[in-house]
Structure formats: C-alpha cells, structure tokens
N, C-alpha and C. Protein backbone atom coordinates (compact mmCIF):
# COMPACT_ATOMS: atom_id res chain seq x y z
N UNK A 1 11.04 9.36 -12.74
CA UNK A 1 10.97 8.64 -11.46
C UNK A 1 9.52 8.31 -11.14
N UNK A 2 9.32 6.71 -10.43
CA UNK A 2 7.72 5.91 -10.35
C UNK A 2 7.65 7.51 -9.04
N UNK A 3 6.11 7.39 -8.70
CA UNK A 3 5.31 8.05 -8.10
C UNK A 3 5.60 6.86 -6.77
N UNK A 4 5.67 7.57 -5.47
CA UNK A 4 4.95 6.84 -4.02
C UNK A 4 4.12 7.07 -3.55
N UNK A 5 3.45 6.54 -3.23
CA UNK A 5 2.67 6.58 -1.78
C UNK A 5 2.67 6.61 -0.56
N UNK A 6 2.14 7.11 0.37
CA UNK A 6 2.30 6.71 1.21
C UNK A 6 0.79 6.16 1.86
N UNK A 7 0.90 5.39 3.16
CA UNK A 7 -0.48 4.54 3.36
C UNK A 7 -1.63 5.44 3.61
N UNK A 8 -1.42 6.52 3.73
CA UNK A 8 -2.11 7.73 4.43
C UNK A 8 -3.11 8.51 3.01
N UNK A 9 -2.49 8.30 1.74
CA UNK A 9 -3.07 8.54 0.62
C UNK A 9 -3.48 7.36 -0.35
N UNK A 10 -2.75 6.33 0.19
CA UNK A 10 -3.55 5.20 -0.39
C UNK A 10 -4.88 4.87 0.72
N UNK A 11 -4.71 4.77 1.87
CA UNK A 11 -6.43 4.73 3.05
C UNK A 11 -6.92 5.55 2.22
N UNK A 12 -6.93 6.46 1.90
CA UNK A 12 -7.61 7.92 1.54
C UNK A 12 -8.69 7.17 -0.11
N UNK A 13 -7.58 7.02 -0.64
CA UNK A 13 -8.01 7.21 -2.27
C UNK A 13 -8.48 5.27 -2.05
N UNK A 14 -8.55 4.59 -1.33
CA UNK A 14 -9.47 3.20 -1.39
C UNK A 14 -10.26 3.50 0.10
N UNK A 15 -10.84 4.19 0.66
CA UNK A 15 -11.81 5.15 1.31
C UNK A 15 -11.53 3.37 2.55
N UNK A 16 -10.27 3.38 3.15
CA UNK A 16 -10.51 1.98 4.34
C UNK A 16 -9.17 3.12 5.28
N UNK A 17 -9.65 2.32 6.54
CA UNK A 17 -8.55 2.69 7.81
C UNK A 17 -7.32 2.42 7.35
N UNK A 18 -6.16 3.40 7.48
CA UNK A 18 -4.99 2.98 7.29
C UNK A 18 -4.79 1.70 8.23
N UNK A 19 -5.31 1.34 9.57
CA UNK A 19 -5.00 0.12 10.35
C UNK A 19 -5.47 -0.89 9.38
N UNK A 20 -6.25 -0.87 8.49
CA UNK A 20 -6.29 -2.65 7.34
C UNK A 20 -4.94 -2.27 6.48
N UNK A 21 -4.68 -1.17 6.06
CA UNK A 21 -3.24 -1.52 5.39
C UNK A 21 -2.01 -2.24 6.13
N UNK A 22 -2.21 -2.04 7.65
CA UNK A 22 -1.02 -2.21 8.18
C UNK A 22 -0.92 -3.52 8.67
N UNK A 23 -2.35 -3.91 9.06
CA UNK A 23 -3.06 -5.48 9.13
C UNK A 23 -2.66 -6.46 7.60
N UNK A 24 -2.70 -5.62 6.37
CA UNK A 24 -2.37 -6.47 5.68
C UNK A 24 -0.80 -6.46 5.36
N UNK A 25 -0.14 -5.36 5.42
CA UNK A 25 0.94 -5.95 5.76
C UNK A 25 1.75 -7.01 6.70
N UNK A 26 1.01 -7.14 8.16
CA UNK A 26 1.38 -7.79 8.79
C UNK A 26 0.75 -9.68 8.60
N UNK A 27 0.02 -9.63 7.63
CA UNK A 27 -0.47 -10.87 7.12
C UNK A 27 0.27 -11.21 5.97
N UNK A 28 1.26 -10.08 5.72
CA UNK A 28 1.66 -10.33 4.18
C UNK A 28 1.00 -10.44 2.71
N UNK A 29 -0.07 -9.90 3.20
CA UNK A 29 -1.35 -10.02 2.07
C UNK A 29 -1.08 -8.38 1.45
N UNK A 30 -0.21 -7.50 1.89
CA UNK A 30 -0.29 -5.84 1.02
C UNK A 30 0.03 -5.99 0.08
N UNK A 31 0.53 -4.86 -0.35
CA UNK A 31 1.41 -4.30 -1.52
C UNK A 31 2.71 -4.54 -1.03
N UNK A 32 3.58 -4.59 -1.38
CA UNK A 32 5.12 -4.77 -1.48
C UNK A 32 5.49 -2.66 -1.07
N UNK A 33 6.08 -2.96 0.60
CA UNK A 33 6.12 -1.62 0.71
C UNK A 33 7.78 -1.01 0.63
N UNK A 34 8.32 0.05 0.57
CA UNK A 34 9.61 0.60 1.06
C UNK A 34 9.25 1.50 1.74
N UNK A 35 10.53 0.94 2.90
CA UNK A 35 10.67 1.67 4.33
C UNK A 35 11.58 2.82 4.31
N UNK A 36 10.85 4.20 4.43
CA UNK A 36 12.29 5.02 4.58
C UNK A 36 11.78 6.39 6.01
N UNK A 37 13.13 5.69 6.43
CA UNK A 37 12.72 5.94 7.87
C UNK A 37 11.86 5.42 8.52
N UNK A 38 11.23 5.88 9.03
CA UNK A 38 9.81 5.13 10.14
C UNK A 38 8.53 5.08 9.19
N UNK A 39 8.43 5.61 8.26
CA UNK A 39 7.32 5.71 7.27
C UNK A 39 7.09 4.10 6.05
N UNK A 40 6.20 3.92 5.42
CA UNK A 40 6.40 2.93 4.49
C UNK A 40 5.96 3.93 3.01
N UNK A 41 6.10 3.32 2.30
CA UNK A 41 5.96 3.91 0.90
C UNK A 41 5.92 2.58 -0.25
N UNK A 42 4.79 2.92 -1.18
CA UNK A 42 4.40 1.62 -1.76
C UNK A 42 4.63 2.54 -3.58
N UNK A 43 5.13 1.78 -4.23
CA UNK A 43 5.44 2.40 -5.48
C UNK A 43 3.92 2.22 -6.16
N UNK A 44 3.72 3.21 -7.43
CA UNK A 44 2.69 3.27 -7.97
C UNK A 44 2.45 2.01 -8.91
N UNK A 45 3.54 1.22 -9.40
CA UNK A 45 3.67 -0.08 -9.80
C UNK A 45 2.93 -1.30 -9.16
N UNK A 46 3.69 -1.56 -7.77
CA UNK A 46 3.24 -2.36 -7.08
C UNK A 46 2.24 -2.23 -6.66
N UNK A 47 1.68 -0.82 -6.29
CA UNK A 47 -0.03 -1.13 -6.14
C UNK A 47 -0.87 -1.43 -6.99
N UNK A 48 -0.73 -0.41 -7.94
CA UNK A 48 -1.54 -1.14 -9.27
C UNK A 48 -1.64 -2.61 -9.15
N UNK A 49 -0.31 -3.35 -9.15
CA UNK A 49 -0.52 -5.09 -9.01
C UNK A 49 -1.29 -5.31 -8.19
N UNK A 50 -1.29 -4.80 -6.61
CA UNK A 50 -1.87 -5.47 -5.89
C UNK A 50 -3.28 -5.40 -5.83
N UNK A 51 -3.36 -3.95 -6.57
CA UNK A 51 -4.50 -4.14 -6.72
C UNK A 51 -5.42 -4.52 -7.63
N UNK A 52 -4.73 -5.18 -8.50
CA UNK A 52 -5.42 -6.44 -9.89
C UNK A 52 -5.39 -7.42 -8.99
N UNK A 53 -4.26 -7.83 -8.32
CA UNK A 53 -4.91 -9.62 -7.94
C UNK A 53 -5.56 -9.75 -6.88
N UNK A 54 -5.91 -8.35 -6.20
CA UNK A 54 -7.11 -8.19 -5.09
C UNK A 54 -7.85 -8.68 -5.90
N UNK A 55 -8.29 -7.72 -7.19
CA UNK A 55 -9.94 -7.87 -7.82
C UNK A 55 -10.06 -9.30 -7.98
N UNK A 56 -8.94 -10.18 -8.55
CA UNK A 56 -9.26 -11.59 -8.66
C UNK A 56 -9.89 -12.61 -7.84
C-alpha cells in the first residue's frame, strides 16, 4: 500500500506554511488530494508529480 501524507508533514518536509498548501489547493495549482473525513491526504505518487512539474 502507496504511503500518505498529510499537509502537516508535507509543510514540514518542504519547510512552507501549511496555509500555501491550502492556497494552492484552492487555486488548483496542488497536488491532487484525498479527503477522508475533515483531513486531506496526498498520495506519495502524486506528490512526487507535483513536485516535478513545480521544478519545471
């Protein structure tokens, strides 16, 4: 089973406010998240992506 995240260890481990993760979700510019419960959770897949076509 992929690894999750949650935004609280991804802020952490890319050293930014969890409020720009949530800013970029709301621009649609994040990672591709899943909602369970009130929490979001971003697979270790999809960040990796997002975070290649950031670097681009």
């Amino acid at each position: 089973m992929e690894k999750h995240y949650s935004y609280t260890e991804i802020a952490e481990m890319l050293k930014v406010p969890i409020s720009t993760l949530y800013l970029f979700k709301k621009e649609g510019t994040g990672p591709h998240t899943l909602r369970v419960g009130r929490h979001f959770r971003v697979s270790e897949s999809d960040l990796k992506d997002w975070l290649l076509k950031r670097r681009d």
